[in-house]
Each structure stands twice: as structure tokens, then as C-alpha cells.
C-alpha atoms as a PDB file:
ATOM      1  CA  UNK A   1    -123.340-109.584 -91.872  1.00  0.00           C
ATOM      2  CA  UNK A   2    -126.319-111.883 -92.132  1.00  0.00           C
ATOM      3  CA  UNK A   3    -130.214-110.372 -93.329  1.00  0.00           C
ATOM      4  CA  UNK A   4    -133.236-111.450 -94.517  1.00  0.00           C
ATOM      5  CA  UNK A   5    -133.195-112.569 -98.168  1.00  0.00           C
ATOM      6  CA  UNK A   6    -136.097-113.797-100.007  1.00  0.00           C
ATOM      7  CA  UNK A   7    -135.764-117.438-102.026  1.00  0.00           C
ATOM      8  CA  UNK A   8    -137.965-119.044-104.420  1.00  0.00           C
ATOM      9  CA  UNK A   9    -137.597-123.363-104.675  1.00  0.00           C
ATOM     10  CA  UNK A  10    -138.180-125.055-107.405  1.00  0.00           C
ATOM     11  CA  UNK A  11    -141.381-125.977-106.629  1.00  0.00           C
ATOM     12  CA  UNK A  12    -142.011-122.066-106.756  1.00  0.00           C
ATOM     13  CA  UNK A  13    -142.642-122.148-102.310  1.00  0.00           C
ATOM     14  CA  UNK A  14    -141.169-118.557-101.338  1.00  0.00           C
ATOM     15  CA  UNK A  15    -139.438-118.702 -98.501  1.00  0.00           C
ATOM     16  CA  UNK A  16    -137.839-116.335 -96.354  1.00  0.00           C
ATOM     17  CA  UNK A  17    -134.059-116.613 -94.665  1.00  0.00           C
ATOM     18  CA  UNK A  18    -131.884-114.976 -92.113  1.00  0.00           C
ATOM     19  CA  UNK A  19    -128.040-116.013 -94.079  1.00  0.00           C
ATOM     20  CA  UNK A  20    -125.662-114.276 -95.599  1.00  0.00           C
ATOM     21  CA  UNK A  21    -125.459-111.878 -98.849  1.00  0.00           C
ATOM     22  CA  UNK A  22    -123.072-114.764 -99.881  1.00  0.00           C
ATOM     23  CA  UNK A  23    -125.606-117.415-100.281  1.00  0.00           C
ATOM     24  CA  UNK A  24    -127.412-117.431-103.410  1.00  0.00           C
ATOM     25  CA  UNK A  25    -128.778-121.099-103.498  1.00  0.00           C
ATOM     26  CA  UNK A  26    -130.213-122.605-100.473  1.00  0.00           C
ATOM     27  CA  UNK A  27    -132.100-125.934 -99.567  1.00  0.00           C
ATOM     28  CA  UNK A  28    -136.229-125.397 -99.201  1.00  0.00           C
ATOM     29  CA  UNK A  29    -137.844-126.660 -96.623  1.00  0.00           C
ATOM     30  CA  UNK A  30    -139.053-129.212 -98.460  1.00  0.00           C
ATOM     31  CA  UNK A  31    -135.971-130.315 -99.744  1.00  0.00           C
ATOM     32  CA  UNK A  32    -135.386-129.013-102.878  1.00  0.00           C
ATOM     33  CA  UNK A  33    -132.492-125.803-104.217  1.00  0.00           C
ATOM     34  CA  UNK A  34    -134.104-122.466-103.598  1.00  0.00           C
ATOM     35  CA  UNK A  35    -132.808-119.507-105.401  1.00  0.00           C
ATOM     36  CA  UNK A  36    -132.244-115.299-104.208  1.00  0.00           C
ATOM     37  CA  UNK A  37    -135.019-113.570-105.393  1.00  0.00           C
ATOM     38  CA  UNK A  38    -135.426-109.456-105.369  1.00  0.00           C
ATOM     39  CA  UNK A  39    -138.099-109.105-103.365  1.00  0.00           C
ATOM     40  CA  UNK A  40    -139.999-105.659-103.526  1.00  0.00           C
ATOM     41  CA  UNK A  41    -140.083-103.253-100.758  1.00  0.00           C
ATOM     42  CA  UNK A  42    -142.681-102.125 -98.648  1.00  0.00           C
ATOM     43  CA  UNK A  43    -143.402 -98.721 -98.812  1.00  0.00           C
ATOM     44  CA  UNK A  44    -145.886 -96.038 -97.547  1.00  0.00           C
ATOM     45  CA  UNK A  45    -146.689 -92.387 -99.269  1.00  0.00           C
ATOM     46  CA  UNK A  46    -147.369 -89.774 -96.579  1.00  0.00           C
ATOM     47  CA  UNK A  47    -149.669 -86.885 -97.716  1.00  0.00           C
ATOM     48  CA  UNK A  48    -147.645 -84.605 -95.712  1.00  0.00           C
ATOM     49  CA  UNK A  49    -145.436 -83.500 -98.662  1.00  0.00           C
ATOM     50  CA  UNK A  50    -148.655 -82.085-100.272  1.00  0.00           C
ATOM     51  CA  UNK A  51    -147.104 -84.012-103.823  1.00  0.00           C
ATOM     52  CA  UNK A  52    -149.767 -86.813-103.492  1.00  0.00           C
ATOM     53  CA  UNK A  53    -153.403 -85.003-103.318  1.00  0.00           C
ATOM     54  CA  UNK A  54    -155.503 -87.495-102.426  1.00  0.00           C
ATOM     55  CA  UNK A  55    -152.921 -88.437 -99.467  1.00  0.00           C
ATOM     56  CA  UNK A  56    -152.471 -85.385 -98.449  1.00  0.00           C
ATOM     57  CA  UNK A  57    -156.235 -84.534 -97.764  1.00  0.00           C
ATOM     58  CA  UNK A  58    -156.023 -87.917 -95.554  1.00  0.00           C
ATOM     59  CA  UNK A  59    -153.376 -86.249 -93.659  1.00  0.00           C
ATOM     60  CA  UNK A  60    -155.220 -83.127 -93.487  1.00  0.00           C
ATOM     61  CA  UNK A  61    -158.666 -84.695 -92.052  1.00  0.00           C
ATOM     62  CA  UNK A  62    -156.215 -87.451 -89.704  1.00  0.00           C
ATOM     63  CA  UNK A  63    -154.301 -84.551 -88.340  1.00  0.00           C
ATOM     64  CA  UNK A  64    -156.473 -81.510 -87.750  1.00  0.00           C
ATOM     65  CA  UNK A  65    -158.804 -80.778 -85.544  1.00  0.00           C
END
């Protein structure tokens, strides 16, 4: 199953690929080896769980009328 991986070259480019959780090492763009990074996810907090204050008031004033 191929996904999006994040790579690094040694020229420090980030690049992003569609390949397979296989493939560690790739070639850059630019020609040179690029290595699998761990790339941080994006993430959101709601304020609906009320656990966040200051999100959950923007929740509050977004969602009431």
C-alpha cells in the first residue's frame, strides 16, 4: 500500500512522496539520496470537550446564537 512519506536530501530540501512504507532512501529532485523523516501531524483542539477553556469559549461564541 503506497502513502505519503516525508524525506529530507542531503542538501536538507524536504520533499514529499507518494511510495511505499518500504522505501526508506529515495533520489531528491535534485539528484541527491533523500532519507524518511517523521513528519509531525496536523492537528486541531475543538473547545467542544470543555477541557481546553480558552477553546471552548470560541466554540461557545462560534456556535450560539
Amino acid at each position: 500500500m503506497k502513502r505519503i512519506y516525508e524525506f529530507v536530501c542531503e542538501s536538507g530540501q524536504r520533499i514529499e512522496r507518494f511510495t511505499s512504507y518500504e522505501d526508506k532512501i529515495i533520489q531528491c529532485n535534485c539528484g541527491k539520496l533523500a532519507s524518511r523523516v517523521i513528519s509531525a501531524p496536523a492537528s486541531k483542539l475543538e473547545g467542544w470537550s470543555g477541557h481546553f477553556p480558552t477553546a471552548h469559549a470560541q466554540f461557545e461564541k462560534r456556535h450560539t446564537d
